[in-house]
N, C-alpha and C. Protein backbone atom coordinates (compact mmCIF):
# COMPACT_ATOMS: atom_id res chain seq x y z
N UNK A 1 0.86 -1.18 0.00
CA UNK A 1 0.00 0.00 0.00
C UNK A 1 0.89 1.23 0.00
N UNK A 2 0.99 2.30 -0.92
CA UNK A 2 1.26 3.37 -0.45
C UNK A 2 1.24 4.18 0.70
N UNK A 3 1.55 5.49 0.54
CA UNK A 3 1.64 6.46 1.60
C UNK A 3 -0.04 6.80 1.86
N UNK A 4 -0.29 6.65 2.87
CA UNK A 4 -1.53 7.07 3.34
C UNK A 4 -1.40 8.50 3.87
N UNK A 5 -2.53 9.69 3.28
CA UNK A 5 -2.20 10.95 4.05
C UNK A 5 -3.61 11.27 4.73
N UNK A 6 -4.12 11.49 5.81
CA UNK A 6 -5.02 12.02 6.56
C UNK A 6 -5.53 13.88 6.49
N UNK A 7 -6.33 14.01 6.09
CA UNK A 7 -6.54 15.27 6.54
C UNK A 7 -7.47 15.73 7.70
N UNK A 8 -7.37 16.33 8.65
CA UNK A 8 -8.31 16.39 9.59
C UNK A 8 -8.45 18.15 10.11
N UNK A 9 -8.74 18.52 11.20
CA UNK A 9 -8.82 19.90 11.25
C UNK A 9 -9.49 19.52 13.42
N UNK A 10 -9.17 20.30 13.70
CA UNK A 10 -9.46 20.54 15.31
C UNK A 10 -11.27 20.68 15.72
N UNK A 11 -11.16 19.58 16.43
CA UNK A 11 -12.55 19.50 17.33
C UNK A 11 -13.53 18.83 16.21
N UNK A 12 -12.68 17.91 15.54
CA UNK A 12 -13.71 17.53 14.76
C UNK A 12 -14.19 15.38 14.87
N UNK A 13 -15.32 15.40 15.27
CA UNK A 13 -15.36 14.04 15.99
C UNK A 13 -14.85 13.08 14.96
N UNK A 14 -15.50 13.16 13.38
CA UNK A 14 -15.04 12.20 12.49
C UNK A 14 -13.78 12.47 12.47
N UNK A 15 -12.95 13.35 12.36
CA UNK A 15 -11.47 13.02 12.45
C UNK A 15 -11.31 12.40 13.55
N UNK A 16 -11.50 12.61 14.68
CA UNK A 16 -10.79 11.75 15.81
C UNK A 16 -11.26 10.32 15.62
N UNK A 17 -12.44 9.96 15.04
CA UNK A 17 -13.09 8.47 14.93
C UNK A 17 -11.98 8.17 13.80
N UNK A 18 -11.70 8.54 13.31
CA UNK A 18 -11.27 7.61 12.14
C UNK A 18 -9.61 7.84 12.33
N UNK A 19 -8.70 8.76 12.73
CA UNK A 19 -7.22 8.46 13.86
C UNK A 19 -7.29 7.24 14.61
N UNK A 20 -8.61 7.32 15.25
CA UNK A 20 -8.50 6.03 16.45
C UNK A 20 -8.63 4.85 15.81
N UNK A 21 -9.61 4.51 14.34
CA UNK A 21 -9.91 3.70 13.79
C UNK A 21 -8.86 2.87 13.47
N UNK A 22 -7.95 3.65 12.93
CA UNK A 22 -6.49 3.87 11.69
C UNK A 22 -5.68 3.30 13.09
N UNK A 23 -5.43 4.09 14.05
CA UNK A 23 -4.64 3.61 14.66
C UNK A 23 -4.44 2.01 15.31
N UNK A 24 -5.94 1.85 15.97
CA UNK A 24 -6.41 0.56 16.05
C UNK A 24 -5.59 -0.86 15.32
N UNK A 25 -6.03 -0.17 13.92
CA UNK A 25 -5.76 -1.28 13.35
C UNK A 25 -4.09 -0.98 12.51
N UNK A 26 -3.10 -0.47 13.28
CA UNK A 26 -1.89 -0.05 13.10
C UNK A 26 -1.97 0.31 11.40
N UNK A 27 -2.49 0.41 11.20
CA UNK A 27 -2.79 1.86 9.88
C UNK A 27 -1.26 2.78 9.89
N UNK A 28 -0.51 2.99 8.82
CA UNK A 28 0.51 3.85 9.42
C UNK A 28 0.22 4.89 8.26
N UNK A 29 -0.27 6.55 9.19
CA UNK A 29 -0.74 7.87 8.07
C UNK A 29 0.29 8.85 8.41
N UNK A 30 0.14 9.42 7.49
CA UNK A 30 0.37 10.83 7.43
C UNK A 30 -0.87 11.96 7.63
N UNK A 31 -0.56 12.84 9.22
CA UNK A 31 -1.86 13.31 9.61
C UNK A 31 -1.71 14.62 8.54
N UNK A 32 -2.52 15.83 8.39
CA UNK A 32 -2.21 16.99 8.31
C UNK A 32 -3.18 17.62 8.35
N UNK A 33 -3.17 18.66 9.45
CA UNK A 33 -4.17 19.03 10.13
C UNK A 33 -4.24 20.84 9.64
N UNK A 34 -5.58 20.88 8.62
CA UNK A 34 -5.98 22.28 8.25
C UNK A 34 -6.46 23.06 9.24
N UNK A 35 -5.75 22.84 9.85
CA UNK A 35 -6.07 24.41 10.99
C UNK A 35 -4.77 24.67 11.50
N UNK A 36 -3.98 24.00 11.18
CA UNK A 36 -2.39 23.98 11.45
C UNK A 36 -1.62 24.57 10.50
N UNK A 37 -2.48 23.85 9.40
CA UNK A 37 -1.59 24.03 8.13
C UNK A 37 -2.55 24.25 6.88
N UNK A 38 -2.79 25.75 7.20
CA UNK A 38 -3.88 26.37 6.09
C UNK A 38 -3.51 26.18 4.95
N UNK A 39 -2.45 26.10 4.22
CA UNK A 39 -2.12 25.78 3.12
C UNK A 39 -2.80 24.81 2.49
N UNK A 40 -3.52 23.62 2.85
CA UNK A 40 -3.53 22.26 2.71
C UNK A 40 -5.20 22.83 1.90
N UNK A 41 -5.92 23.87 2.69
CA UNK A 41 -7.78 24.13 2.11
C UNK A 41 -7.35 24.28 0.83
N UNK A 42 -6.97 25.28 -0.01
CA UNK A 42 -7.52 25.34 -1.16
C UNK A 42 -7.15 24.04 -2.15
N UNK A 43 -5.85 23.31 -2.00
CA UNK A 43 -5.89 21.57 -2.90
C UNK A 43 -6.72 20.89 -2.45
N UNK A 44 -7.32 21.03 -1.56
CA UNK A 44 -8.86 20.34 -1.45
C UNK A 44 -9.62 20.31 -1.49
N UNK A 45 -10.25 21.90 -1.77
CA UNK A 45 -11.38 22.47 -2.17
C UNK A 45 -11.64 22.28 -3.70
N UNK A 46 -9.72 22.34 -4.10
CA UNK A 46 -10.19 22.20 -5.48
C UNK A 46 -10.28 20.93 -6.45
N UNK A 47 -9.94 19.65 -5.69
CA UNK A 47 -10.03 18.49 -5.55
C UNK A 47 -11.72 18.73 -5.47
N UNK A 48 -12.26 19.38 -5.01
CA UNK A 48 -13.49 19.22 -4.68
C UNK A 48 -14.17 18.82 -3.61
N UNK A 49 -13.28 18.13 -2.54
CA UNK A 49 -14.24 18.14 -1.05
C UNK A 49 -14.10 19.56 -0.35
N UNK A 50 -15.10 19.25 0.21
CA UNK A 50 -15.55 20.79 1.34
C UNK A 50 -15.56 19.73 3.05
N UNK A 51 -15.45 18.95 3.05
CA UNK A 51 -15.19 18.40 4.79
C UNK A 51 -14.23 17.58 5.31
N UNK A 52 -13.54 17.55 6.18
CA UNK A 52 -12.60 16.44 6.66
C UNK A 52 -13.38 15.39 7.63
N UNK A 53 -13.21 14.17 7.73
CA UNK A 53 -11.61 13.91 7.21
C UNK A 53 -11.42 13.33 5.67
N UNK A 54 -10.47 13.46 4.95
CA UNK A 54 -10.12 13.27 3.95
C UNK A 54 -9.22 12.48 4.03
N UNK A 55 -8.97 11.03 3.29
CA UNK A 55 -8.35 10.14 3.25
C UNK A 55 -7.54 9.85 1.68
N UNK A 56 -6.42 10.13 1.48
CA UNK A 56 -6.29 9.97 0.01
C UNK A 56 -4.64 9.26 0.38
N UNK A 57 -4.15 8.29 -0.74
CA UNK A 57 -2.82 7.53 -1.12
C UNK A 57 -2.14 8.34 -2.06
N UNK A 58 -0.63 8.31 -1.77
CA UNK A 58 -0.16 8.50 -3.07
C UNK A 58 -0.22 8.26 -4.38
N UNK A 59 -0.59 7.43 -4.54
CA UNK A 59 -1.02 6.47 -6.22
C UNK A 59 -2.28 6.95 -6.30
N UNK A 60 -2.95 7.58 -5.38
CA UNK A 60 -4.85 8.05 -5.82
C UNK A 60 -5.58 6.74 -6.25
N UNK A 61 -5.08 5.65 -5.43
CA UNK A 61 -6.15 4.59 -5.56
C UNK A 61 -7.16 4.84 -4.85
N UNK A 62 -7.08 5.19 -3.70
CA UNK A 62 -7.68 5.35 -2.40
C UNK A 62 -8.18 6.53 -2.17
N UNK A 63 -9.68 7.12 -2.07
CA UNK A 63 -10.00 8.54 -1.45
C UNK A 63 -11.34 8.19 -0.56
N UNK A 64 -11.25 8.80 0.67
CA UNK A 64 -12.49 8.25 1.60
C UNK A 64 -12.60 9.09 2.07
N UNK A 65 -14.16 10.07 2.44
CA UNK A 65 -14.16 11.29 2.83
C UNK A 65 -15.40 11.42 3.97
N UNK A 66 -14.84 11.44 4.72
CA UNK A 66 -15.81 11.08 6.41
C UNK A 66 -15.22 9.90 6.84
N UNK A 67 -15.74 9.52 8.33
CA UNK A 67 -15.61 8.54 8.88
C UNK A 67 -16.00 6.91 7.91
N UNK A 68 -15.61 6.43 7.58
CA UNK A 68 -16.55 5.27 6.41
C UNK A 68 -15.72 3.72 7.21
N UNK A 69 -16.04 3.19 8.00
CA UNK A 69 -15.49 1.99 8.54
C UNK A 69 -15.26 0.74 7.71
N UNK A 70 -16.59 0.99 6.71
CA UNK A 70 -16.35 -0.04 6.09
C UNK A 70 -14.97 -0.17 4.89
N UNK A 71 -15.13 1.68 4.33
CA UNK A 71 -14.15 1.69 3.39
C UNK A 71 -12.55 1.53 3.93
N UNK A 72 -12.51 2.26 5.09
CA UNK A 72 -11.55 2.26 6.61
C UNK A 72 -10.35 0.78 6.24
N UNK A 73 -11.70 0.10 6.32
CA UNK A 73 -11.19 -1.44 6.46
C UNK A 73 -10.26 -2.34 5.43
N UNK A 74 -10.39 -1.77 4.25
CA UNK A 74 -9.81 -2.15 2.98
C UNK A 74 -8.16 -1.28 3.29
N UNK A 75 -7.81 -0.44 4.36
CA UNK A 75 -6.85 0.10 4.09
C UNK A 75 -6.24 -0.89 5.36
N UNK A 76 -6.57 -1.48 6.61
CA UNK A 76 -5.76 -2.27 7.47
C UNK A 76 -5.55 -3.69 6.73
N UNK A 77 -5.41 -3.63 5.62
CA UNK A 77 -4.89 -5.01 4.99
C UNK A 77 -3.24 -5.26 5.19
């Protein structure tokens, strides 16, 4: 599997559900947190999502946008 990158942003429950998810199942991400690192909104806006968390791979096999357990699950392989 590629590089997994996380996007999340502060006080937000689906980001923390899906860190804990990831972590759980030793998931190894890259967090990056838009309230930290404003830079990160507009390549994602223009990607086209408007909410975190945002889940995307280097290779862009992979994009999951909210908490999704089920999709979650295809990445602790």
């Amino acid at each position: 599997m590629s590089t997994i990158t996380l996007y999340t942003k502060n006080n937000c429950p689906q980001c923390m559900m899906t860190k804990k998810f990831l972590a759980d199942k030793d998931v190894v991400f890259n967090e990056i947190n838009i309230d930290t690192e404003p830079q990160y909104i507009d390549a994602l806006k223009a990607q086209g999502f408007r909410s975190v968390p945002v889940i995307t791979t280097e290779d862009a096999q992979v994009t999951i946008v909210g908490f999704r357990p089920d999709q979650l699950r295809t990445l602790a392989v």
